[in-house]
Protein backbone atom coordinates (compact mmCIF):
# COMPACT_ATOMS: atom_id res chain seq x y z
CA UNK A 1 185.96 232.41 45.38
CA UNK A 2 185.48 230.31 48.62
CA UNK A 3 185.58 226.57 47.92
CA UNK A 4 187.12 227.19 44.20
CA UNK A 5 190.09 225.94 43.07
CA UNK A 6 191.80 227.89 41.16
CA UNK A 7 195.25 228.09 38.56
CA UNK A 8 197.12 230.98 36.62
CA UNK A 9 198.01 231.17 33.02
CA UNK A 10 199.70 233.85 31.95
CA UNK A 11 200.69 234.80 28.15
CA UNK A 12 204.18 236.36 27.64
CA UNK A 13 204.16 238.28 24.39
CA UNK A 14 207.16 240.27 22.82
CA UNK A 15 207.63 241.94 19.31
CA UNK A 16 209.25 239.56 16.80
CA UNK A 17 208.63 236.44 18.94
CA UNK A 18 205.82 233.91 19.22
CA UNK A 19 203.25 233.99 22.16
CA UNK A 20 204.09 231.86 24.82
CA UNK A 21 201.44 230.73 26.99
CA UNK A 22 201.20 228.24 30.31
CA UNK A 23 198.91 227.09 32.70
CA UNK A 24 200.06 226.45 36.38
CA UNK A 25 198.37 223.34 38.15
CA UNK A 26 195.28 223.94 39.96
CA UNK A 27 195.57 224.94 43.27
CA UNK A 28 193.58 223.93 46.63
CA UNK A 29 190.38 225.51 46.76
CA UNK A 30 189.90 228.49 47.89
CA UNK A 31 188.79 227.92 51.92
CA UNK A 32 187.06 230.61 54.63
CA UNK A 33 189.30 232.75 56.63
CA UNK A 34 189.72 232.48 60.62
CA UNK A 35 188.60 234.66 62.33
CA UNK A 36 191.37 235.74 65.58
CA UNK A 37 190.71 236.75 68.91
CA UNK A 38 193.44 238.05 71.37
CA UNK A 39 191.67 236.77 74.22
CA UNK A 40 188.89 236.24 76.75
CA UNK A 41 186.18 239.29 76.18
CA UNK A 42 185.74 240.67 79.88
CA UNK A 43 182.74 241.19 82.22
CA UNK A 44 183.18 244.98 84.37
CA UNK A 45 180.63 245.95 86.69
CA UNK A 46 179.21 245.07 90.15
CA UNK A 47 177.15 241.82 90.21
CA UNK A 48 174.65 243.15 92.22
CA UNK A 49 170.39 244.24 91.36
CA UNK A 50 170.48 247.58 90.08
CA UNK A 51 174.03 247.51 88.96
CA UNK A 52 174.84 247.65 85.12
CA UNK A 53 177.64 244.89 83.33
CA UNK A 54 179.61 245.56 79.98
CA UNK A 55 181.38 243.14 77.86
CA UNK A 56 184.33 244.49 77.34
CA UNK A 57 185.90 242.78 73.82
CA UNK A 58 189.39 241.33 73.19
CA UNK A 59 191.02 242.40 70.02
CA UNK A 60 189.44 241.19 67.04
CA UNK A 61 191.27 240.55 63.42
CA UNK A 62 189.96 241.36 60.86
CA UNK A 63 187.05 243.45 62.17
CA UNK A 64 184.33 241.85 62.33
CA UNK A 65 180.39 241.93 63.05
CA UNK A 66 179.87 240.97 66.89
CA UNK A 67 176.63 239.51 68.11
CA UNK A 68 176.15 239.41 71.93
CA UNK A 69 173.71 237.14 74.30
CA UNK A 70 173.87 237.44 77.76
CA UNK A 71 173.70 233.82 79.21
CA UNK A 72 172.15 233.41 83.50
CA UNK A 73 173.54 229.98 84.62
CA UNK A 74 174.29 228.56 81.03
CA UNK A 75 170.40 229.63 79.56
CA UNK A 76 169.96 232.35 77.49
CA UNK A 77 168.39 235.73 78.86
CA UNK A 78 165.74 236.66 76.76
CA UNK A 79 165.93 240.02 75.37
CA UNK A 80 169.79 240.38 76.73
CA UNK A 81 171.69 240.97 73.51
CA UNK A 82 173.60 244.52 74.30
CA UNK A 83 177.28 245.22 75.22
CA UNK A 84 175.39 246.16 78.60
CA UNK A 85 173.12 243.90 80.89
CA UNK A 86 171.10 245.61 83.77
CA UNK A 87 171.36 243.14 87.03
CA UNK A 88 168.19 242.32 88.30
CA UNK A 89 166.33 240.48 91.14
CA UNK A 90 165.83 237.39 89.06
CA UNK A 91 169.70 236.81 88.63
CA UNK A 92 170.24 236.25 92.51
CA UNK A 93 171.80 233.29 93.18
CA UNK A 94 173.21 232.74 89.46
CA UNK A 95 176.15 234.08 87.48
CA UNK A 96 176.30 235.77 84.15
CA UNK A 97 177.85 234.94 81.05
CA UNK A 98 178.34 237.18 77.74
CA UNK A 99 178.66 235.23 74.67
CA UNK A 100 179.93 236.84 71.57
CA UNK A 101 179.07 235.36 67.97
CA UNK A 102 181.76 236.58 65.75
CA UNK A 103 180.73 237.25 61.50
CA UNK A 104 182.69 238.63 58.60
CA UNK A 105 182.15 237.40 54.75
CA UNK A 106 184.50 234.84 53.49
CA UNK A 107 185.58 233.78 57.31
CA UNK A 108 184.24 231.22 59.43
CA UNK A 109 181.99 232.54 62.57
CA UNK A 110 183.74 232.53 65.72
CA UNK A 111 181.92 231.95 69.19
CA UNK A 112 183.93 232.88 72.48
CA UNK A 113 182.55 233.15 75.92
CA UNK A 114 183.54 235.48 78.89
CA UNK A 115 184.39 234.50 82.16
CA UNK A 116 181.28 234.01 84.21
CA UNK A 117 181.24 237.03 87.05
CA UNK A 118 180.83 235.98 90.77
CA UNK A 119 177.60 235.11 92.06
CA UNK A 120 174.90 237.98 92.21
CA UNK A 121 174.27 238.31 95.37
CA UNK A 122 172.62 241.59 97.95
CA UNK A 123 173.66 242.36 101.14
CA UNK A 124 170.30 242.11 103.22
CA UNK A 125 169.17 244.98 106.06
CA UNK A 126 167.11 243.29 109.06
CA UNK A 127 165.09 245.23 111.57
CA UNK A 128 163.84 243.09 114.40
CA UNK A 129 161.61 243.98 117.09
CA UNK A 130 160.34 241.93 120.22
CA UNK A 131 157.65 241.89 122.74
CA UNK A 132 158.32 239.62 125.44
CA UNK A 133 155.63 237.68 127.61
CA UNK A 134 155.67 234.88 130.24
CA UNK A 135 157.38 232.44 128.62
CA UNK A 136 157.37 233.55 125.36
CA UNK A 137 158.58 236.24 122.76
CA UNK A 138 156.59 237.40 120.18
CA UNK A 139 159.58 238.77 117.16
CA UNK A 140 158.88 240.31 113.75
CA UNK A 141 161.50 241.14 111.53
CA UNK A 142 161.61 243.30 108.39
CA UNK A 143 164.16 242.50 105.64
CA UNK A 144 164.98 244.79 102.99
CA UNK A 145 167.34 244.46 100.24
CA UNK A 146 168.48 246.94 97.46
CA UNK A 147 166.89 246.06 94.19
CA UNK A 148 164.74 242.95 95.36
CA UNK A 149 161.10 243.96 95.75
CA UNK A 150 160.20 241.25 97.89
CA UNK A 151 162.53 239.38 100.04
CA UNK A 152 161.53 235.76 100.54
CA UNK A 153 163.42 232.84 102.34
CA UNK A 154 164.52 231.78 105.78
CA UNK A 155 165.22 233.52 109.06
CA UNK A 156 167.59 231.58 111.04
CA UNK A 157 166.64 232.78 115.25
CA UNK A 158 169.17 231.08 117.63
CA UNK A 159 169.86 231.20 121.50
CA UNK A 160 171.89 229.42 124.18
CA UNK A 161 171.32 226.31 125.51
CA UNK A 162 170.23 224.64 121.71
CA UNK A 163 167.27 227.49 120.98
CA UNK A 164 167.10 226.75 117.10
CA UNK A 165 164.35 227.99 114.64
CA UNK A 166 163.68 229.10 111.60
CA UNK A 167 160.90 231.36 110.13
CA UNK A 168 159.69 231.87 106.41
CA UNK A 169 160.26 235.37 105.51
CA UNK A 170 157.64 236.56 102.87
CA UNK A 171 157.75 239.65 101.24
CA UNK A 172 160.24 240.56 103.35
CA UNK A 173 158.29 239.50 107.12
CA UNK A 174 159.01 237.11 109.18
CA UNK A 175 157.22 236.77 112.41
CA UNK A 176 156.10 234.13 115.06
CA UNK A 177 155.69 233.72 118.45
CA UNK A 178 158.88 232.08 120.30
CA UNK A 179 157.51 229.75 123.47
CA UNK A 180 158.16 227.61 126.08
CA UNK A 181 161.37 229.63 127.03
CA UNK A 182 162.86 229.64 130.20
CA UNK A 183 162.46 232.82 132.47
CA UNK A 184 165.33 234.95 132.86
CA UNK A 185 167.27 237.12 130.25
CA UNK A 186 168.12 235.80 126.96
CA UNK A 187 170.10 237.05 123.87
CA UNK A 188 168.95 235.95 120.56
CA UNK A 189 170.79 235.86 117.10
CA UNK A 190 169.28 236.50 113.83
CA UNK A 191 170.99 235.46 110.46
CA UNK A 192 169.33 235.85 107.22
């Protein structure tokens, strides 16, 4: 009956008497339902690789049919249309969205969007070792972290007195040969 207008007659009949009959005016037409959402669906989980998030939906009225799509900084995930997303290595750095498409005949769709979750992010390990020379150190240093195959980036290596490099890490290495250091004892800090 959606987009019809529509009007009541009704007959009134009674032994003895003559049918009466009327026609009310026609009324608006008919338009789609809305569709109601209590609030904000919710994300739970840890945002980290390896971890699993569910959408968690807000009450819905009337029931209706719920479509999810997991969203990675605004762009769809392909594939990611469950009430649960597995974190993985390639949402580092980004945050995650679930967006809910809301159907029911005779009502008009609803879209609502959770909160995006913190960043994903992995707390690195870093092994360094050193063999020292005259005037020089040669350092290699493994970084690992939990559900990233390869680690790849920057290895920050400072010192006193305005020592201040930084080496590529590639799957998960980073290694060079630190020179024209003064002699003596030095301590050296590595950030990741």
């Amino acid at each position: 009956l959606v987009g019809k207008a529509l009007s009541l007659r009704v007959t009134a009949t009674k032994a003895g008497y003559p049918a009466a009959v009327t026609t009310s005016s026609a009324l608006d037409p008919v338009a789609l339902g809305t569709i109601s959402i209590a609030s904000t669906p919710r994300i739970d989980g840890a945002t980290r690789p390896g971890q699993v998030l569910k959408v968690v939906l807000p009450g819905i009225r009337p029931a209706s049919a719920v479509a999810i799509q997991w969203l990675r900084n605004g762009a769809r995930i392909g594939g990611a249309t469950g009430r649960t997303y597995d974190v993985g290595s390639a949402d580092l750095g980004t945050r995650l969205v679930a967006q809910l498409r809301l159907t029911r005949a005779g009502f008009v769709p609803a879209q609502v969007r959770s909160a995006a979750t913190p960043f994903v992010r992995v707390t690195p390990t870093l092994r360094v070792s050193a063999r020292a020379g005259a005037g020089h150190v040669v350092v290699r240093a493994v970084v690992r972290a939990a559900g990233v195959r390869a680690v790849h980036g920057v290895l920050a290596v400072r010192s006193r007195g305005g020592f201040d490099r930084e080496l590529a890490i590639r799957n998960g290495v980073a290694q060079a040969t630190l020179t024209q250091l003064p002699a003596g004892t030095r301590t050296f800090r590595f950030r990741v």
